[in-house]
Every structure is written in C-alpha cells, then in structure tokens.
C-alpha atoms as a PDB file:
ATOM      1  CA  UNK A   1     -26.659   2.346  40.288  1.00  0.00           C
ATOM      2  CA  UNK A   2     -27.813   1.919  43.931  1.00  0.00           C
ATOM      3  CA  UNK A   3     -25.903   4.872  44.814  1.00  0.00           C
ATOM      4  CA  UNK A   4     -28.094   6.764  42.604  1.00  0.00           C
ATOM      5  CA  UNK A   5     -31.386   5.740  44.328  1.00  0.00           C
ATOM      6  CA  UNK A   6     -30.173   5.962  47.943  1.00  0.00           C
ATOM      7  CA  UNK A   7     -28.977   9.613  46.965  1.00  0.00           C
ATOM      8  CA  UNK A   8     -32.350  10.476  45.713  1.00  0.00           C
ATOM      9  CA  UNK A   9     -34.151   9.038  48.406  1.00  0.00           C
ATOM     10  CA  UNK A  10     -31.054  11.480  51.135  1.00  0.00           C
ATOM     11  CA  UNK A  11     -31.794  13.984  49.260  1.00  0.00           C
ATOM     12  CA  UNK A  12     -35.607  13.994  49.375  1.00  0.00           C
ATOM     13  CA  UNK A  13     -34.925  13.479  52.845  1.00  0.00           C
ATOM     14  CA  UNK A  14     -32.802  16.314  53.851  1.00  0.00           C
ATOM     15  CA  UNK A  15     -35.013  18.506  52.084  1.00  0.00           C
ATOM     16  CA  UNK A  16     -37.782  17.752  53.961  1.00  0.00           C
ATOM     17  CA  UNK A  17     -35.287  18.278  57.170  1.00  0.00           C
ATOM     18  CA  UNK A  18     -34.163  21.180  55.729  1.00  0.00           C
ATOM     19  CA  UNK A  19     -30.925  20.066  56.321  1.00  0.00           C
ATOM     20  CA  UNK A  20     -28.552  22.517  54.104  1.00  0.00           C
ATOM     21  CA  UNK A  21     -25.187  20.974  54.857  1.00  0.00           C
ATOM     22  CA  UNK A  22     -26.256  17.443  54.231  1.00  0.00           C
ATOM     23  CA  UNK A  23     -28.333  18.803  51.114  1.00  0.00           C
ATOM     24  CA  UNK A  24     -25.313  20.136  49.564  1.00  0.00           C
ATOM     25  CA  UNK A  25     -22.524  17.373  50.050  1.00  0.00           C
ATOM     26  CA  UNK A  26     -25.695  15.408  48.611  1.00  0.00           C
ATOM     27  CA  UNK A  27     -25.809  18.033  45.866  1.00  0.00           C
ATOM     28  CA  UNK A  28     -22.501  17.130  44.805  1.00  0.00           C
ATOM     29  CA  UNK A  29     -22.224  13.776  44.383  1.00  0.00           C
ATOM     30  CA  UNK A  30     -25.718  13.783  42.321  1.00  0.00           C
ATOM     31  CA  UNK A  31     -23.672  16.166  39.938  1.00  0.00           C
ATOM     32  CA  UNK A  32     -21.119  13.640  39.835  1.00  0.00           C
ATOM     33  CA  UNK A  33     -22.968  11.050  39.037  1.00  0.00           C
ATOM     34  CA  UNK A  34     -24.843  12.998  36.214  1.00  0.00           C
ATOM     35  CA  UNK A  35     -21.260  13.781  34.796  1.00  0.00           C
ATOM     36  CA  UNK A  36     -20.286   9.999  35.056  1.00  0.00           C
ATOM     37  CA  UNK A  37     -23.722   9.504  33.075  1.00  0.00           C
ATOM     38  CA  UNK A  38     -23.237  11.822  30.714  1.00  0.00           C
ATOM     39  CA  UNK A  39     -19.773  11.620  29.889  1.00  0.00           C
ATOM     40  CA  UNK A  40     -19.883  10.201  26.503  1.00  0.00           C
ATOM     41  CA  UNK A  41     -18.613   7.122  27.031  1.00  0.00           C
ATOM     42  CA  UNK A  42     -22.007   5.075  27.776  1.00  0.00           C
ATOM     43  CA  UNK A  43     -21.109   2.817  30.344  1.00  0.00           C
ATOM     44  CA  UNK A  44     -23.244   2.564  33.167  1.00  0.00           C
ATOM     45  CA  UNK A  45     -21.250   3.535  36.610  1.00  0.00           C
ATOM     46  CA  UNK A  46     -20.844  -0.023  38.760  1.00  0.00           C
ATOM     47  CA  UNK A  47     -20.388  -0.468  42.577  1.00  0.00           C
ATOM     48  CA  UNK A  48     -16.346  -0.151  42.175  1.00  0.00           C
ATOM     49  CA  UNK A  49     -16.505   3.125  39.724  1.00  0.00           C
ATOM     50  CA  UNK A  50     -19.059   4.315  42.281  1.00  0.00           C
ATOM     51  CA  UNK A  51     -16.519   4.177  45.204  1.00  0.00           C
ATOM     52  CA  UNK A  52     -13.865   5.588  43.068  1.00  0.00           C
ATOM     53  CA  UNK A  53     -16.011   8.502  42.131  1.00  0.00           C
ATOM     54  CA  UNK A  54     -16.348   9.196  46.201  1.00  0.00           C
ATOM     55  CA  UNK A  55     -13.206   8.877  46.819  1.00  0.00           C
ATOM     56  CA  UNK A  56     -12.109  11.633  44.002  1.00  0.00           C
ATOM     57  CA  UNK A  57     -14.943  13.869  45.821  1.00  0.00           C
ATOM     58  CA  UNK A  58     -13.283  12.882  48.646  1.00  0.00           C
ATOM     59  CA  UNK A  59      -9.759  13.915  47.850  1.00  0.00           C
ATOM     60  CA  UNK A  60     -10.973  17.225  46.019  1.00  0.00           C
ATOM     61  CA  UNK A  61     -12.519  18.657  49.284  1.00  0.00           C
ATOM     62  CA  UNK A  62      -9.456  17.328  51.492  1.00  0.00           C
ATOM     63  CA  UNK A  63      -7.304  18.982  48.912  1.00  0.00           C
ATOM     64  CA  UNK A  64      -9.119  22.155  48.992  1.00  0.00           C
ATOM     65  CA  UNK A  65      -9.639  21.905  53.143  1.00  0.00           C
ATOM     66  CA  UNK A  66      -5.876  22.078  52.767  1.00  0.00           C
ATOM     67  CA  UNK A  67      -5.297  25.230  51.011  1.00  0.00           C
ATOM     68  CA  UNK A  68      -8.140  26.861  53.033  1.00  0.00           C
ATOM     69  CA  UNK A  69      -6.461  26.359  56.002  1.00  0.00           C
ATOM     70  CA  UNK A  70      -2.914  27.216  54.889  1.00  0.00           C
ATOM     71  CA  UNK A  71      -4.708  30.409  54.137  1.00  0.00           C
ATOM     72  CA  UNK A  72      -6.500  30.790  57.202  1.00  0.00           C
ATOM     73  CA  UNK A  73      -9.811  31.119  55.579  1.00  0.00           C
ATOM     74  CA  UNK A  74     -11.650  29.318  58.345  1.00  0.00           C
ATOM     75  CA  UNK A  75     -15.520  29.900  56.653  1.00  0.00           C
ATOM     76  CA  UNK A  76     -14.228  28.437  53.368  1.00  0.00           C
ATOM     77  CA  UNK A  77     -12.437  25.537  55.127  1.00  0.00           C
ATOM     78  CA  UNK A  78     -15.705  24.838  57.284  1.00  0.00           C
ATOM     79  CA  UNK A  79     -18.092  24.328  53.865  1.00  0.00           C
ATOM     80  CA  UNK A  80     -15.273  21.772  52.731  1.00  0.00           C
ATOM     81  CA  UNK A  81     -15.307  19.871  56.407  1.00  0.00           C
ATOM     82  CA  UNK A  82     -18.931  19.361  56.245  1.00  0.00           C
ATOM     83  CA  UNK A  83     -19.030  18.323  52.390  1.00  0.00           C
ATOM     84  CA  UNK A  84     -16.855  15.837  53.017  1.00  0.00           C
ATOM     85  CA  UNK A  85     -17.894  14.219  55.986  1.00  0.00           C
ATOM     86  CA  UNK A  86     -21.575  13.934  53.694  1.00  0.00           C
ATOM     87  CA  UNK A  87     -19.488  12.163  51.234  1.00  0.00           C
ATOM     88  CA  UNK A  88     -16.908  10.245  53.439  1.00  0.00           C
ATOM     89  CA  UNK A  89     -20.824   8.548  54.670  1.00  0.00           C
ATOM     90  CA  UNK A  90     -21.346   6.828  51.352  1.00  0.00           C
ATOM     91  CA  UNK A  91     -17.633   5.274  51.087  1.00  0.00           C
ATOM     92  CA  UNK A  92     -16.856   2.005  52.649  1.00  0.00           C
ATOM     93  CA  UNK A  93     -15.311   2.074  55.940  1.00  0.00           C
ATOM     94  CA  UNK A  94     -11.541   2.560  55.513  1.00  0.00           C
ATOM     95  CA  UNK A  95      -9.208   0.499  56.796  1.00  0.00           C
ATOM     96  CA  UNK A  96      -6.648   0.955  59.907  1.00  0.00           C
ATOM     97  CA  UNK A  97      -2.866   0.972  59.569  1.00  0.00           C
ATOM     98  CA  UNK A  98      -3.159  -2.067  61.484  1.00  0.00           C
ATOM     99  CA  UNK A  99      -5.071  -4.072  59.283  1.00  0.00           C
ATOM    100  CA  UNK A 100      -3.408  -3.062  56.167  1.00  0.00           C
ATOM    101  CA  UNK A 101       0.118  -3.423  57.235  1.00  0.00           C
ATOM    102  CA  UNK A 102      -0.413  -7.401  56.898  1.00  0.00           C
ATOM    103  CA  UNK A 103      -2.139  -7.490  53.756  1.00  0.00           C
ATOM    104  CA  UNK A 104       0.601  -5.618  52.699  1.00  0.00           C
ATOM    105  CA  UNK A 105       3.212  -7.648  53.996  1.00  0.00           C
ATOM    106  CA  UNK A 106       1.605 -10.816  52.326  1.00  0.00           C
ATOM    107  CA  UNK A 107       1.539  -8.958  48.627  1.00  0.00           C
ATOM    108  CA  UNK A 108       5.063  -7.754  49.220  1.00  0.00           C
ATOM    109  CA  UNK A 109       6.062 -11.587  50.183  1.00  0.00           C
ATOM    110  CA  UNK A 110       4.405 -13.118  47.063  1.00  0.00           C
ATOM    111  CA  UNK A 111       5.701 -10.987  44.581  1.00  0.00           C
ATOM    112  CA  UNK A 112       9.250 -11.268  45.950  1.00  0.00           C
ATOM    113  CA  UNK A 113       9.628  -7.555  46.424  1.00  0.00           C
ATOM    114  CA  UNK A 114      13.243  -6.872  47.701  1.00  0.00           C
ATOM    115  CA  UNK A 115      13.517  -3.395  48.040  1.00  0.00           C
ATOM    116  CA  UNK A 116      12.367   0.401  46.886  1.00  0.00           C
ATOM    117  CA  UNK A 117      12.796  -0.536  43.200  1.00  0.00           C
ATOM    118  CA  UNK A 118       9.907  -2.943  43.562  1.00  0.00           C
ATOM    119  CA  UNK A 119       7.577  -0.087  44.608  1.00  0.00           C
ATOM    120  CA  UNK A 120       5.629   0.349  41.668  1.00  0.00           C
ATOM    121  CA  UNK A 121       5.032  -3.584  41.556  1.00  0.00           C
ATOM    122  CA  UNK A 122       3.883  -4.021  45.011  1.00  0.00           C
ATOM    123  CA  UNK A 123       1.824  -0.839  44.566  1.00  0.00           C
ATOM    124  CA  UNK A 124       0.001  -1.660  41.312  1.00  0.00           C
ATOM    125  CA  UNK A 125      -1.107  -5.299  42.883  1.00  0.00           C
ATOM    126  CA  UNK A 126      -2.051  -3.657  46.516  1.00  0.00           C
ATOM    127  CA  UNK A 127      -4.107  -0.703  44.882  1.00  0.00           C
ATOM    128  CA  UNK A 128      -6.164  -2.933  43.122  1.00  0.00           C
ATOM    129  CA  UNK A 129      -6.381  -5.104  46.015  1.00  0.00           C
ATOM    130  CA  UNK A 130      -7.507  -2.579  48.408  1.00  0.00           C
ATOM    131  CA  UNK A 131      -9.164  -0.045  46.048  1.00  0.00           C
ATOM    132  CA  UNK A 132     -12.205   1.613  48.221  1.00  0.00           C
ATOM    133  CA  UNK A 133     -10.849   0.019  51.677  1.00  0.00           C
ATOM    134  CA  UNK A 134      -7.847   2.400  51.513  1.00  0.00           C
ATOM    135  CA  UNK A 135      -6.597   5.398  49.854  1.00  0.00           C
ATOM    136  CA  UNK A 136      -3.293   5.495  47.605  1.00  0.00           C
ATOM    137  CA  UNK A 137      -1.596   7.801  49.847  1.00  0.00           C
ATOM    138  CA  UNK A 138      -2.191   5.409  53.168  1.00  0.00           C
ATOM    139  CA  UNK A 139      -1.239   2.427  51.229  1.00  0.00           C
ATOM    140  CA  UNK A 140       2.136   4.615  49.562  1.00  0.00           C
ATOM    141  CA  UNK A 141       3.021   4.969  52.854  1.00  0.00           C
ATOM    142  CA  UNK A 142       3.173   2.003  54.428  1.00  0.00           C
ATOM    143  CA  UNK A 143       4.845   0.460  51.525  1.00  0.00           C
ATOM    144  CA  UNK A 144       7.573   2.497  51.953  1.00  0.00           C
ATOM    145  CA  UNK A 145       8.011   1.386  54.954  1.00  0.00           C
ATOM    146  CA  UNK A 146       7.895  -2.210  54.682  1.00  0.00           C
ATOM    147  CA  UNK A 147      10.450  -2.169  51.306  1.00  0.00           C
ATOM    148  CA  UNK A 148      12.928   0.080  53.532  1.00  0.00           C
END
C-alpha cells in the first residue's frame, strides 16, 4: 500500500498549504482506497489494483467533465478538471500513440490476428499487456486500425 502512505503524507501536506483543490482530488482517492479496504473481500490492494483504482477515478471525472460540458455547466466542469489532474499525478505516465502502435503491431503479429473478428483476442492479450501505461479506449482504437 505505498499509495496509501504517500497520500497521507499529500494530504498532510496540502493541508498545511491550504491547498483546497489538491486536498480534495486527495480526498477522493483516500475514500477509494478505504472502500477497496473495506470491501469485504480482504485482500490487500497491490501496486496493479492501485493503478486500476486511479484509472476508474480517472474515467469517472472524465466521464462526468463530459456531461458538464455538454451542458454548459462550466463551474461543475471546472471541480472535475482539477480532480482529475490531482489524480491523473499518481498514475503512471501514459503512453503515446507512437509508442503503442508497435507494441501493438507485435501482439497482433504473434497471435496471427487476420482481421476485425480477432479483436477481442488481440484486445484481451494487449490490455493486460499495457494495463496502467494505456487506457482501453486508446488501445480500442488503435486496434481497429491496425486489424482494418
């Protein structure tokens, strides 16, 4: 749990700065990792259930930027913009286009994929291979592009 420790450690920080935005994009990913704790299942969070858990946070306030700004509610779709830049600082760096297109390429070669009925195949193996460098909508993307 080492996200757990440098969160405390941000948030004692930012309190002491009385930073608010950074204090509540903090906020948030203390309360999911109390959920994740308390969940019921007892199994401690690891590095890769970590990321995953930031990149759900993630999505959640890029889903919700969305609708805010589809309905031009510019003070709602601020809060969400600063949230998640506070949470896109504890996820990996993401990869480029660029650099994924190859990796790609290379899964697509060695599973033999032929065309867009191979999607969920090449998909499964490049999630998993890029979980927490990418997200599933980037990598979608590109493999539809490469099978077409």
């Amino acid at each position: 749990m080492a996200l757990e420790s440098t969160i405390m450690e941000d948030m004692k920080a930012a309190m002491k700065a009385k930073d608010k935005v950074a204090l509540r994009g903090i906020r948030a990913i203390k309360s999911a990792i109390q959920l994740a704790k308390t969940d019921g299942t007892n199994t401690e969070l690891d590095a890769a259930g970590e990321i995953k858990m930031l990149q759900k946070l993630a999505k959640q306030r890029e889903d919700s930027l969305d609708i805010y700004i589809k309905q031009n509610r510019e003070d709602l779709a601020q809060v969400e913009r600063e949230e998640l830049e506070v949470i896109k600082k504890y996820l990996p760096a993401q990869m480029s286009e660029d650099e994924l297109k190859p990796i790609i390429q290379e899964i697509i070669t060695s599973t033999g994929a032929s065309g867009m009925q191979d999607m969920g195949k090449v998909m499964g193996m490049a999630s998993a291979k890029l979980a927490g460098k990418s997200d599933g909508k980037t990598i979608s993307a590109i493999v539809k592009e490469l099978l077409t």
